[in-house]
Protein backbone atom coordinates (compact mmCIF):
# COMPACT_ATOMS: atom_id res chain seq x y z
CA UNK A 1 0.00 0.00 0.00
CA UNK A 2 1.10 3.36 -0.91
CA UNK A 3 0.98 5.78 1.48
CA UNK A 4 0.28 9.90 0.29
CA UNK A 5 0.94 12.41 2.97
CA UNK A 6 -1.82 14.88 2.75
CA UNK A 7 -1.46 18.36 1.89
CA UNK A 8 -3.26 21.33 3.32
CA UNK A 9 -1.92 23.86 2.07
CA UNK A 10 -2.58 27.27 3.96
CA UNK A 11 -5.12 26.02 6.24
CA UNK A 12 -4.79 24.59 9.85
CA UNK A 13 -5.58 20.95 10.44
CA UNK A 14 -6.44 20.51 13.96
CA UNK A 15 -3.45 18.65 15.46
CA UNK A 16 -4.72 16.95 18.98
CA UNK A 17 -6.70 18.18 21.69
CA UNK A 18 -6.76 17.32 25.35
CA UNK A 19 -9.50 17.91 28.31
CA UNK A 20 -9.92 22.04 27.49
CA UNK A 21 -7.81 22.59 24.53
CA UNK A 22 -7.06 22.34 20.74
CA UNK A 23 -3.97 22.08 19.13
CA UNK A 24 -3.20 24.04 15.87
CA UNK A 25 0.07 24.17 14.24
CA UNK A 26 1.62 23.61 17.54
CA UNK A 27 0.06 25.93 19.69
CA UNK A 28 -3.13 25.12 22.23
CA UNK A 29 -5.71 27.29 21.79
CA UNK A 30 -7.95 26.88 25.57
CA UNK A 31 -11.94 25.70 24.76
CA UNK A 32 -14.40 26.47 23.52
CA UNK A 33 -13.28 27.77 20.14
CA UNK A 34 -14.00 28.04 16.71
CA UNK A 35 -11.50 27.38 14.13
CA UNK A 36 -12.26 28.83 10.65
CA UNK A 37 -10.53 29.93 7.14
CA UNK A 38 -7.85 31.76 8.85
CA UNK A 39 -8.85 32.03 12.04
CA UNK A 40 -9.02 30.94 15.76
CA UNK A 41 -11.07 32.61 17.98
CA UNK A 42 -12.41 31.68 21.57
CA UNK A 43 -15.74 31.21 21.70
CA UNK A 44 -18.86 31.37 24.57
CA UNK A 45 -19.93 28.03 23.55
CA UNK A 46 -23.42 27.03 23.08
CA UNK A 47 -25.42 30.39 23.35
CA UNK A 48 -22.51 32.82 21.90
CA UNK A 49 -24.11 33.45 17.72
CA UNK A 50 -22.28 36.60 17.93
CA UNK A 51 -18.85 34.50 17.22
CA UNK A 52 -20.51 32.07 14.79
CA UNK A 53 -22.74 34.57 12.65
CA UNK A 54 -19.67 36.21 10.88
CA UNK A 55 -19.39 32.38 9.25
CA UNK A 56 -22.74 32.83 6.99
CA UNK A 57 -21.55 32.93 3.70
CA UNK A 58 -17.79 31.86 4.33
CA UNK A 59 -17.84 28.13 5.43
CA UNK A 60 -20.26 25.36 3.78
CA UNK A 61 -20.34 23.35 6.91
CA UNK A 62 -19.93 24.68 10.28
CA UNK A 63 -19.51 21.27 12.55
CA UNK A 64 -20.29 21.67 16.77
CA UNK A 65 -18.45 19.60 18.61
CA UNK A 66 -20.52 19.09 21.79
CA UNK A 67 -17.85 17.66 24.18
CA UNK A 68 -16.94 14.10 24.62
CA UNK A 69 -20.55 13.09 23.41
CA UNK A 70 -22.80 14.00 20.85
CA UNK A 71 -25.90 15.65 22.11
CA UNK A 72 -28.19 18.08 20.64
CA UNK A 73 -28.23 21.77 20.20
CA UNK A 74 -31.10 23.72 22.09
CA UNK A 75 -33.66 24.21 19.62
CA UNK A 76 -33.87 28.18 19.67
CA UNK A 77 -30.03 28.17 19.46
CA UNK A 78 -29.97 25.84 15.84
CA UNK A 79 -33.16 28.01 14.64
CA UNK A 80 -31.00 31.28 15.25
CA UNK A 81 -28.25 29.69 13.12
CA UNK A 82 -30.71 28.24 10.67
CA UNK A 83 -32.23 32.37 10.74
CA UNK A 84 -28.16 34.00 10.33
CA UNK A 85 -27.51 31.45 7.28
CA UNK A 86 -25.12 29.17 9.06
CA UNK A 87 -25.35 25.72 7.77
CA UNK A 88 -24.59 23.40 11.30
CA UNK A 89 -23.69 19.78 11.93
CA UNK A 90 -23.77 18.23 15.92
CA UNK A 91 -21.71 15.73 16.66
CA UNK A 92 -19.10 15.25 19.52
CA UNK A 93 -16.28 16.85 19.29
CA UNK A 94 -13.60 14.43 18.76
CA UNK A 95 -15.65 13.60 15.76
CA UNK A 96 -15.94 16.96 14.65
CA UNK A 97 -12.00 17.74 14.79
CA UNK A 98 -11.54 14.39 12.14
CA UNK A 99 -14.42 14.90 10.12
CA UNK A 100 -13.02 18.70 9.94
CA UNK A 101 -9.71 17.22 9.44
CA UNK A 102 -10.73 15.13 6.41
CA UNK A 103 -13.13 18.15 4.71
CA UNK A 104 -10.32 20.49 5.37
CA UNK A 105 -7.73 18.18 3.26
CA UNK A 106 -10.23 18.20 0.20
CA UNK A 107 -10.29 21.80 0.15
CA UNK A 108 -13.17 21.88 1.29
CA UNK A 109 -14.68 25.68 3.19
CA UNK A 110 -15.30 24.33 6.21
CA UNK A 111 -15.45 25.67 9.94
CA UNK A 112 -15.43 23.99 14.14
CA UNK A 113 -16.65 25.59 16.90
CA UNK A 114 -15.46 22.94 19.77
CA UNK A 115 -16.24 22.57 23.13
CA UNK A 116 -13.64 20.83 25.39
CA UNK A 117 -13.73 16.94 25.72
CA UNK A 118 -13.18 16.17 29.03
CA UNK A 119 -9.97 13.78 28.46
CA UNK A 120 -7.22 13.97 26.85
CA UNK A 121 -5.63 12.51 23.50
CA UNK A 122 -3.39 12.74 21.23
């Protein structure tokens, strides 16, 4: 088996994470955060639109990462998001950071907005 190492060009992958961060290019960045086209920004977590709104337009997908689980998003929160044009997928967030991972490496416009997992990995 051949093995390609994938390219990402410009944009971040998200490296690891542990209980209440997110690694980017090396650095931790402390959750909740969103991570976007050339951006990382901290975020208020589930209630803050103000930091997600600015997305509408820019990302195709914006993925939640919920925590360690998935669980769903309060249902005035996703209306709000459906209402500022942000297109949203819930899942937990170690599933968000590879799915975001994978999007990301087919150039895909794609944007995270993580809260913090609760244990740590790699």
């Amino acid at each position: 088996m051949k093995l390609t190492e994938i390219d990402f060009g410009e944009a971040k992958p998200i490296e690891g994470y542990g209980a209440d961060y997110f690694r980017l290019d090396g650095t931790a960045h402390p959750a909740p955060v969103v991570i976007a086209p050339g951006q990382v920004v901290a975020w208020g977590g589930i209630g803050d639109l103000e930091t997600l709104k600015p997305l509408a337009g820019q990302v195709d997908v914006l993925f939640i990462g919920m925590g360690p689980d998935v669980a769903h998003l309060p249902p005035e929160f996703r209306k709000a998001l459906d209402e500022a044009g942000v297109p949203a997928e819930v899942m937990a967030s170690p599933a968000a950071c590879r799915t975001y991972n994978v999007l990301l490496s087919e150039g895909r416009r794609v944007a995270v907005a993580l809260l913090p997992v609760g244990e740590t990995k790699a």
